[in-house]
C-alpha atoms as a PDB file:
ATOM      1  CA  UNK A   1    -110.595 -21.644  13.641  1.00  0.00           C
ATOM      2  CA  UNK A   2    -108.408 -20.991  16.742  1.00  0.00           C
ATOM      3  CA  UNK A   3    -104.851 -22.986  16.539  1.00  0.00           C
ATOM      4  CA  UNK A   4    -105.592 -24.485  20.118  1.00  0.00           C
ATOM      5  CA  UNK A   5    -109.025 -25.868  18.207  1.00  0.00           C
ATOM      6  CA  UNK A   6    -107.083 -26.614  15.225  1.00  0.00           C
ATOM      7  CA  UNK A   7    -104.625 -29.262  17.009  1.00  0.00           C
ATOM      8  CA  UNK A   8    -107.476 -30.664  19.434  1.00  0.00           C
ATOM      9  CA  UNK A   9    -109.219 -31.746  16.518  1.00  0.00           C
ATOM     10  CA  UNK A  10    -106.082 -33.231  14.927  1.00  0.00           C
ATOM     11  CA  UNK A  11    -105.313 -35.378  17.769  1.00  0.00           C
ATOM     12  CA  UNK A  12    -108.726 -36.376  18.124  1.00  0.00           C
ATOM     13  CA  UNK A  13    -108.832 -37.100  14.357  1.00  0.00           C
ATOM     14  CA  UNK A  14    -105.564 -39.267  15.145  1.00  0.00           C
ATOM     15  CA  UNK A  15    -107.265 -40.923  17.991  1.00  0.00           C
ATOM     16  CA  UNK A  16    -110.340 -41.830  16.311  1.00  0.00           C
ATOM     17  CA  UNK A  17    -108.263 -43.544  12.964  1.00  0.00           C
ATOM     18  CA  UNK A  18    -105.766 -45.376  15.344  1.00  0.00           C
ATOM     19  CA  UNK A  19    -108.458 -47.376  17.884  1.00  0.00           C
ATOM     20  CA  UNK A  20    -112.124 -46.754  16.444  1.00  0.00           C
ATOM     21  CA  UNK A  21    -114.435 -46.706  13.910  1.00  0.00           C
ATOM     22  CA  UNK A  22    -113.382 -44.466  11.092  1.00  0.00           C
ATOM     23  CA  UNK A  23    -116.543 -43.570   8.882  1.00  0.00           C
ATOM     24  CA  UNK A  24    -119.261 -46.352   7.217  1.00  0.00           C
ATOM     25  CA  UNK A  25    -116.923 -49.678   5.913  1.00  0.00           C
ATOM     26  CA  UNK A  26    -113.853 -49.139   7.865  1.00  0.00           C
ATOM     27  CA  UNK A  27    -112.849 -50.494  11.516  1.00  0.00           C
ATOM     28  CA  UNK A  28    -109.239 -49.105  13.095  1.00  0.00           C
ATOM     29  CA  UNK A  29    -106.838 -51.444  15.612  1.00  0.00           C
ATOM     30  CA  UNK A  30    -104.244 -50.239  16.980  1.00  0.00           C
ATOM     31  CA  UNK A  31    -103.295 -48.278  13.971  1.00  0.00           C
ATOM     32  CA  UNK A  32    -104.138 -51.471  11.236  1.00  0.00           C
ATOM     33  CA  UNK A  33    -107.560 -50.334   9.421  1.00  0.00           C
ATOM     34  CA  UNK A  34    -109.797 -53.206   7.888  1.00  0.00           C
ATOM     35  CA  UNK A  35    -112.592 -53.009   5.802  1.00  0.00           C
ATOM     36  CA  UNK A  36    -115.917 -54.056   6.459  1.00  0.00           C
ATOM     37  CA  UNK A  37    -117.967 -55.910   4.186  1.00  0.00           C
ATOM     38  CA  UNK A  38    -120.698 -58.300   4.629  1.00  0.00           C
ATOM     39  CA  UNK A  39    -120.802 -62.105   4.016  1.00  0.00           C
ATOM     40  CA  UNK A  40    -123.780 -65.074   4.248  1.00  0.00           C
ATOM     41  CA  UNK A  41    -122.827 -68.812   5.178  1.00  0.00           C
ATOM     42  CA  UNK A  42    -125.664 -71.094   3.161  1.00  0.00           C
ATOM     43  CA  UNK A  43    -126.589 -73.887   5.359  1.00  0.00           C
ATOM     44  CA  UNK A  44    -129.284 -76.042   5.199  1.00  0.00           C
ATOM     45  CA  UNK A  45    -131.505 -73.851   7.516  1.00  0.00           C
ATOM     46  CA  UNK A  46    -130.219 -70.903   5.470  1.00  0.00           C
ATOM     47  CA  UNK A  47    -128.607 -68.536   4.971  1.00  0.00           C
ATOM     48  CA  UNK A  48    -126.765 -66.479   8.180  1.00  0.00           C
ATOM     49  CA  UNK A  49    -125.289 -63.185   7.426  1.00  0.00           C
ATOM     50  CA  UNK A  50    -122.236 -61.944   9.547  1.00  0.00           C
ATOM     51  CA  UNK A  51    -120.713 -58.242   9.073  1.00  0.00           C
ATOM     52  CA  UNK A  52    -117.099 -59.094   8.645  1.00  0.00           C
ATOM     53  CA  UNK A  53    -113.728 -56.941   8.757  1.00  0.00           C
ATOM     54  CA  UNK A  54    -111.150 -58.058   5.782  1.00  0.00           C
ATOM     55  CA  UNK A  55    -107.967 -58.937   6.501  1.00  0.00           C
ATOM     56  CA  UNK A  56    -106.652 -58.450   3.085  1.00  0.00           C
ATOM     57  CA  UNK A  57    -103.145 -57.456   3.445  1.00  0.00           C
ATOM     58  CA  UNK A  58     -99.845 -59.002   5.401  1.00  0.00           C
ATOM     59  CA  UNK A  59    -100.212 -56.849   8.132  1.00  0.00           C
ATOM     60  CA  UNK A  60    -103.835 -57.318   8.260  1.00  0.00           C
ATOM     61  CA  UNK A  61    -103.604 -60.780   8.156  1.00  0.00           C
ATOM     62  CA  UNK A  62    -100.465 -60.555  11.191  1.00  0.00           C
ATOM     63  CA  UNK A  63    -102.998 -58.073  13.282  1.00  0.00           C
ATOM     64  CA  UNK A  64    -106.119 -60.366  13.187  1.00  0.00           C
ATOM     65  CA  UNK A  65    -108.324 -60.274  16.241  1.00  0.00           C
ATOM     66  CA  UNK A  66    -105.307 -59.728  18.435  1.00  0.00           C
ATOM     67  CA  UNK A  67    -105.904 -57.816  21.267  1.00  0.00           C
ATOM     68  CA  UNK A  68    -109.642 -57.465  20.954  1.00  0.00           C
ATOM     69  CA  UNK A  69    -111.524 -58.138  24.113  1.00  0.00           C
ATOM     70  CA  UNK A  70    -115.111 -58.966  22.430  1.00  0.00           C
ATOM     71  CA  UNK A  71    -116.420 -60.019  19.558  1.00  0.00           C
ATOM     72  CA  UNK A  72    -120.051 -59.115  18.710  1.00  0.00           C
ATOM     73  CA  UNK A  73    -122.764 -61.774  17.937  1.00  0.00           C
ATOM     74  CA  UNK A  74    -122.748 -61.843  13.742  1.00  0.00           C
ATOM     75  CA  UNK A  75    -119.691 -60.257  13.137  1.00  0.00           C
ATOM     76  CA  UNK A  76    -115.913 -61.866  12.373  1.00  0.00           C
ATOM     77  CA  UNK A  77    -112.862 -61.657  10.059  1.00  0.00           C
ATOM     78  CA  UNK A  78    -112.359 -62.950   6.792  1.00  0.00           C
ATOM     79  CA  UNK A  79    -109.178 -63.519   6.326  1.00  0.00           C
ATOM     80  CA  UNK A  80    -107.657 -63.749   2.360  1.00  0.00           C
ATOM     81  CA  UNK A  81    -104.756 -65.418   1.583  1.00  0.00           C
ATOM     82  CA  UNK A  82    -105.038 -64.947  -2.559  1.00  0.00           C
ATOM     83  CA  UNK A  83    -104.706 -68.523  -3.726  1.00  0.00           C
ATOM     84  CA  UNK A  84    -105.542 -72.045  -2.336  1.00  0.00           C
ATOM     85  CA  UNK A  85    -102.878 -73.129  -0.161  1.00  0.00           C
ATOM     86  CA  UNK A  86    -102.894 -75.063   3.179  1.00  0.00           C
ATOM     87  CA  UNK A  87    -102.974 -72.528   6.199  1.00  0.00           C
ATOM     88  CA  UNK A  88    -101.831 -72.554   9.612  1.00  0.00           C
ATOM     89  CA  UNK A  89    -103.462 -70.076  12.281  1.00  0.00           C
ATOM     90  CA  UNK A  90    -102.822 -69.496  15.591  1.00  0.00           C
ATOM     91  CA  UNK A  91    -104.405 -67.477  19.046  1.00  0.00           C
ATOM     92  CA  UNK A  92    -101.120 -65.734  20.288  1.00  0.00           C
ATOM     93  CA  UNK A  93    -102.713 -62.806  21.439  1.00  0.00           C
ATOM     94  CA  UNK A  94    -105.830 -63.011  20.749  1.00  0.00           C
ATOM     95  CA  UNK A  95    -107.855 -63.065  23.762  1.00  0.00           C
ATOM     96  CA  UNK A  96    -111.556 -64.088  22.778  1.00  0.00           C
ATOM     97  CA  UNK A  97    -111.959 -67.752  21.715  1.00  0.00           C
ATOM     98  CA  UNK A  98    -113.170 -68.392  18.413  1.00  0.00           C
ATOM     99  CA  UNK A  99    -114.393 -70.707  15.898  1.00  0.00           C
ATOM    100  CA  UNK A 100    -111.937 -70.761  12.852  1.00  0.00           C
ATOM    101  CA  UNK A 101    -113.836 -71.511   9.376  1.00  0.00           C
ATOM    102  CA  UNK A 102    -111.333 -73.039   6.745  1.00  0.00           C
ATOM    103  CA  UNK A 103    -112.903 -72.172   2.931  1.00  0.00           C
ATOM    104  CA  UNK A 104    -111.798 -73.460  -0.264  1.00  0.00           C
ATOM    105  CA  UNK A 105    -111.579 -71.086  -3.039  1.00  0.00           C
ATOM    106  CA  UNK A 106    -114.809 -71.910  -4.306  1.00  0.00           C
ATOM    107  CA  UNK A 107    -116.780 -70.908  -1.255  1.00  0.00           C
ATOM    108  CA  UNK A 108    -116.912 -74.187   0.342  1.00  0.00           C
ATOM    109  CA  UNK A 109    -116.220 -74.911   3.862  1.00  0.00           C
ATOM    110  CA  UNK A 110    -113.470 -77.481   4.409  1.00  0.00           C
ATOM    111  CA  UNK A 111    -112.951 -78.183   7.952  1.00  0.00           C
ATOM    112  CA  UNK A 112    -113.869 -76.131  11.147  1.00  0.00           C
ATOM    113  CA  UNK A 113    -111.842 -75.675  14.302  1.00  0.00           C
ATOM    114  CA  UNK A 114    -114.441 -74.837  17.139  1.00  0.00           C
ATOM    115  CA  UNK A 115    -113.637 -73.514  20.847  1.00  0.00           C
ATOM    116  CA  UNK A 116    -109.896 -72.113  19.929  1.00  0.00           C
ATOM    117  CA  UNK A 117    -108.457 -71.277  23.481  1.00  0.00           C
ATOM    118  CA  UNK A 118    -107.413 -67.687  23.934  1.00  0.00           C
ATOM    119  CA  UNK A 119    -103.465 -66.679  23.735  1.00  0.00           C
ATOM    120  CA  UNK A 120    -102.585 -70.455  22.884  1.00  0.00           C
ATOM    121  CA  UNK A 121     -99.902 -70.948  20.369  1.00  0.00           C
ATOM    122  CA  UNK A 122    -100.758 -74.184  19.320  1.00  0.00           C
ATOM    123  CA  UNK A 123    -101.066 -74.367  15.538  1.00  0.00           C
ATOM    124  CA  UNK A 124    -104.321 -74.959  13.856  1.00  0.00           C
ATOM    125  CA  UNK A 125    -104.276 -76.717  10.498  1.00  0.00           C
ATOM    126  CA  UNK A 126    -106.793 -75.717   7.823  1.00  0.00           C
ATOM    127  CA  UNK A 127    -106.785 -79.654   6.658  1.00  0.00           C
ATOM    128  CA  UNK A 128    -106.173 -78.931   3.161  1.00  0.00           C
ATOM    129  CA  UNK A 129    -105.779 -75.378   0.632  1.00  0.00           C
ATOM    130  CA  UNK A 130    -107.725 -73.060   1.323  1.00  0.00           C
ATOM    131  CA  UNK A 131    -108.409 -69.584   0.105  1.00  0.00           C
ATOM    132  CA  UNK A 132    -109.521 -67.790   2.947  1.00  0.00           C
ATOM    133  CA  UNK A 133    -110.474 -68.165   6.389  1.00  0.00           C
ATOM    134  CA  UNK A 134    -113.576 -66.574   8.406  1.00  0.00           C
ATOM    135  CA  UNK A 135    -113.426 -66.462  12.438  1.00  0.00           C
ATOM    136  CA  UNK A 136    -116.323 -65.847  14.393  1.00  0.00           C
ATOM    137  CA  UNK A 137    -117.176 -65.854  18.155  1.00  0.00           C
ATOM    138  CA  UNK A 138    -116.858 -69.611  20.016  1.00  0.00           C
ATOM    139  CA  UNK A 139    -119.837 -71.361  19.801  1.00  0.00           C
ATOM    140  CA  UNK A 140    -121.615 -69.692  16.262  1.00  0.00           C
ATOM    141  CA  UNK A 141    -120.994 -72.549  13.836  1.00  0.00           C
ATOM    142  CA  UNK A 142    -122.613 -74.888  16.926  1.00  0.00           C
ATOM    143  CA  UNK A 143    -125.534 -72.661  17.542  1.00  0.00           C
ATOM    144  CA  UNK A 144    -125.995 -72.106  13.643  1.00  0.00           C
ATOM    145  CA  UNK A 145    -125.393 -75.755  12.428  1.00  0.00           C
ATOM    146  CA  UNK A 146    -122.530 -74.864  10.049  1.00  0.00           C
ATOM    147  CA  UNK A 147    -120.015 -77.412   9.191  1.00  0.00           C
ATOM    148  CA  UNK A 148    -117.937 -78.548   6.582  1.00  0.00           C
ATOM    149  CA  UNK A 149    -119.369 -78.857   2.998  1.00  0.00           C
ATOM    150  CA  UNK A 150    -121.759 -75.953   3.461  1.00  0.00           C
ATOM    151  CA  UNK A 151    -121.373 -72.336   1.375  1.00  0.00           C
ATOM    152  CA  UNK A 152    -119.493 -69.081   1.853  1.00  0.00           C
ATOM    153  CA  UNK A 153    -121.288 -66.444  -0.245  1.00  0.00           C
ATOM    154  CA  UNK A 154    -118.648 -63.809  -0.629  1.00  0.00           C
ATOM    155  CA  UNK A 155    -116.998 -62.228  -4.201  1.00  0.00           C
ATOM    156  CA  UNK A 156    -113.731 -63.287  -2.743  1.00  0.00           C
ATOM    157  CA  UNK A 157    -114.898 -66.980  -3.666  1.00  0.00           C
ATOM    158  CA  UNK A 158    -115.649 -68.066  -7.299  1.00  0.00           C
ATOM    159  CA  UNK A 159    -118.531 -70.293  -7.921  1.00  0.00           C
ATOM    160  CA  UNK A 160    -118.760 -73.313  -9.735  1.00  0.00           C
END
């Protein structure tokens, strides 16, 4: 291969890890990668199944949805914080309001904060410990009758 080809498809490669989709599993933002994985929330109507990125690390977790202009139908982040603890999120620079699911360790939703408004740095309390959290577009847990008490089916959360 040419070295003029050689360093084209470097860059690309570069490009493609620091602001797209990098292979089956794995999402890239602005140089943070998350892993994709899927999730179901149980409700009485049943069960809804979401394609989630993880925000498994501290500066996955600090990255979140910042920055991201759109946020398809079905698909969030699930965020993990490792042990039940009471969290507080925010929307600093996140521009794409959001409904902000609050889970207990064993699956179980605790509270919901619906309609969060873009870049506002008001805090948002979970309302208790919580292991993780799961944000979706505005308007899902609404349209999908999900609220508090219902079931996150996800390894992350043990079962009773």
């Amino acid at each position: 291969m040419p070295r003029c080809a050689k360093t084209t498809l470097i860059v690309l490669s570069f490009v493609y890890l620091a602001f797209g989709t990098v292979g089956s599993g794995l999402y890239a933002q602005d140089g943070v990668i998350f892993r994709r994985d899927h999730l179901k929330v149980v409700t009485e109507s049943g069960a809804h199944v979401f394609q989630v990125e993880m925000a498994e690390t501290p500066r996955q977790r600090t990255q979140g949805l910042m920055w991201r202009r759109h946020l398809p139908e079905s698909s969030g982040m699930l965020f993990d914080f490792g042990n039940s603890a009471p969290v507080v999120m925010w929307m600093k620079n996140t521009y794409v309001p959001l409904d902000m699911i609050f889970i207990t360790a064993n699956g179980t939703i605790l509270n919901i904060a619906r309609d969060t408004v873009p870049e506002s740095t008001a805090f948002i309390n979970s309302g208790g410990p919580v292991r993780g959290v799961l944000e979706v577009p505005a308007g899902t847990t609404a349209r999908l009758g999900i609220r508090p008490g219902h079931r996150i089916d996800h390894s992350w959360f043990n079962r009773p």
